[in-house]
Protein backbone atom coordinates (compact mmCIF):
# COMPACT_ATOMS: atom_id res chain seq x y z
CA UNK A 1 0.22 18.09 -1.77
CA UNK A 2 3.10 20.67 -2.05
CA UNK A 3 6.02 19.57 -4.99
CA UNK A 4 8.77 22.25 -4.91
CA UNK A 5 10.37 21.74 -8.61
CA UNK A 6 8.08 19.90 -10.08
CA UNK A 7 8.81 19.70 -13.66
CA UNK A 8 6.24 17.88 -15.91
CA UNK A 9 6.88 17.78 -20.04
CA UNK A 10 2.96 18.43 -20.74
CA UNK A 11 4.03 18.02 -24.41
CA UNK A 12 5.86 14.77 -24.42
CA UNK A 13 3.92 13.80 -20.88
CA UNK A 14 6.54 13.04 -18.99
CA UNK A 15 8.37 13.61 -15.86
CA UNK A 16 12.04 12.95 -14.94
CA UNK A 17 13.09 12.15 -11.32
CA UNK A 18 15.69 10.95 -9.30
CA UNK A 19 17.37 9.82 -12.59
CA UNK A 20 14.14 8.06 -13.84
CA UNK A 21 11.92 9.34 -16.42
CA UNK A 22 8.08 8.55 -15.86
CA UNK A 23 5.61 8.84 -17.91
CA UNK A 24 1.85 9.36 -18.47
CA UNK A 25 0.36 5.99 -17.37
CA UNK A 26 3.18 4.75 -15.38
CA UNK A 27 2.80 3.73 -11.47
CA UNK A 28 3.35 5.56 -8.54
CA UNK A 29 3.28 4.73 -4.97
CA UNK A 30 2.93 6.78 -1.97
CA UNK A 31 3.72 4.88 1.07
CA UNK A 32 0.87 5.81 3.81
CA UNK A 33 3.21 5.85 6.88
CA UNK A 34 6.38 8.10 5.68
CA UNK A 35 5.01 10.08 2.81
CA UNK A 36 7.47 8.78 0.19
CA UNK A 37 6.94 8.48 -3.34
CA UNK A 38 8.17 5.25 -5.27
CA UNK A 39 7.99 4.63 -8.77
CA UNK A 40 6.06 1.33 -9.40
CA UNK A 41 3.41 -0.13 -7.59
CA UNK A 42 4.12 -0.98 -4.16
CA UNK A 43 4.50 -4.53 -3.05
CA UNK A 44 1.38 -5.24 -0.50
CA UNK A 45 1.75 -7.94 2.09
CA UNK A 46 -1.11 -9.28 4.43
CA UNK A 47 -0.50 -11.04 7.61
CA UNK A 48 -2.36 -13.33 8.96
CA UNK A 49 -2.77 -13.19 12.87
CA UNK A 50 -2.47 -17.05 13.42
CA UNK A 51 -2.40 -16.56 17.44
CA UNK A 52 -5.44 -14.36 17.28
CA UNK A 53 -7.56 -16.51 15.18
CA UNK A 54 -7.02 -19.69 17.57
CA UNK A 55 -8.23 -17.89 20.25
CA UNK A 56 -11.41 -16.44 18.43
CA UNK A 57 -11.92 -20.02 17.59
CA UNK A 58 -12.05 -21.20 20.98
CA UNK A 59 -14.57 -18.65 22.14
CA UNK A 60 -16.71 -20.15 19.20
CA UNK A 61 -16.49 -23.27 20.15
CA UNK A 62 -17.13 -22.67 23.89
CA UNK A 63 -20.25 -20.34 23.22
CA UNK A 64 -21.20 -22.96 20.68
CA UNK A 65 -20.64 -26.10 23.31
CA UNK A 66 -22.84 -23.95 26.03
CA UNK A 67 -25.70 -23.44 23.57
CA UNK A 68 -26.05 -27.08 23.02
């Protein structure tokens, strides 16, 4: 990946950006869908498809209820 003006202390291990100052060992984030960097890890959420897994469950219980 391409960083125009990236300026990393090797010395001191640090880098200052946006107004923040990172350093070795601290977390970034790249956010898969627009490319941006964040400082910090990312918060992650999981949905659960609630609508999809009633209707799984009702093919499972109709194969299961033709089987007997």
């Amino acid at each position: 990946m391409a960083w125009p003006g990236l300026d990393i202390d090797l010395i001191r291990r640090q880098w200052p950006i946006a107004g923040a100052l990172l350093s070795e060992g601290d977390f970034l984030s790249q956010d898969g869908n627009t490319a941006t960097v964040h400082a910090g890890p990312l918060v992650t959420m999981t949905e659960r498809p609630i609508q999809a897994l009633a209707v799984t469950a009702g093919w499972r219980r109709t194969e299961t209820s033709q089987t007997l």
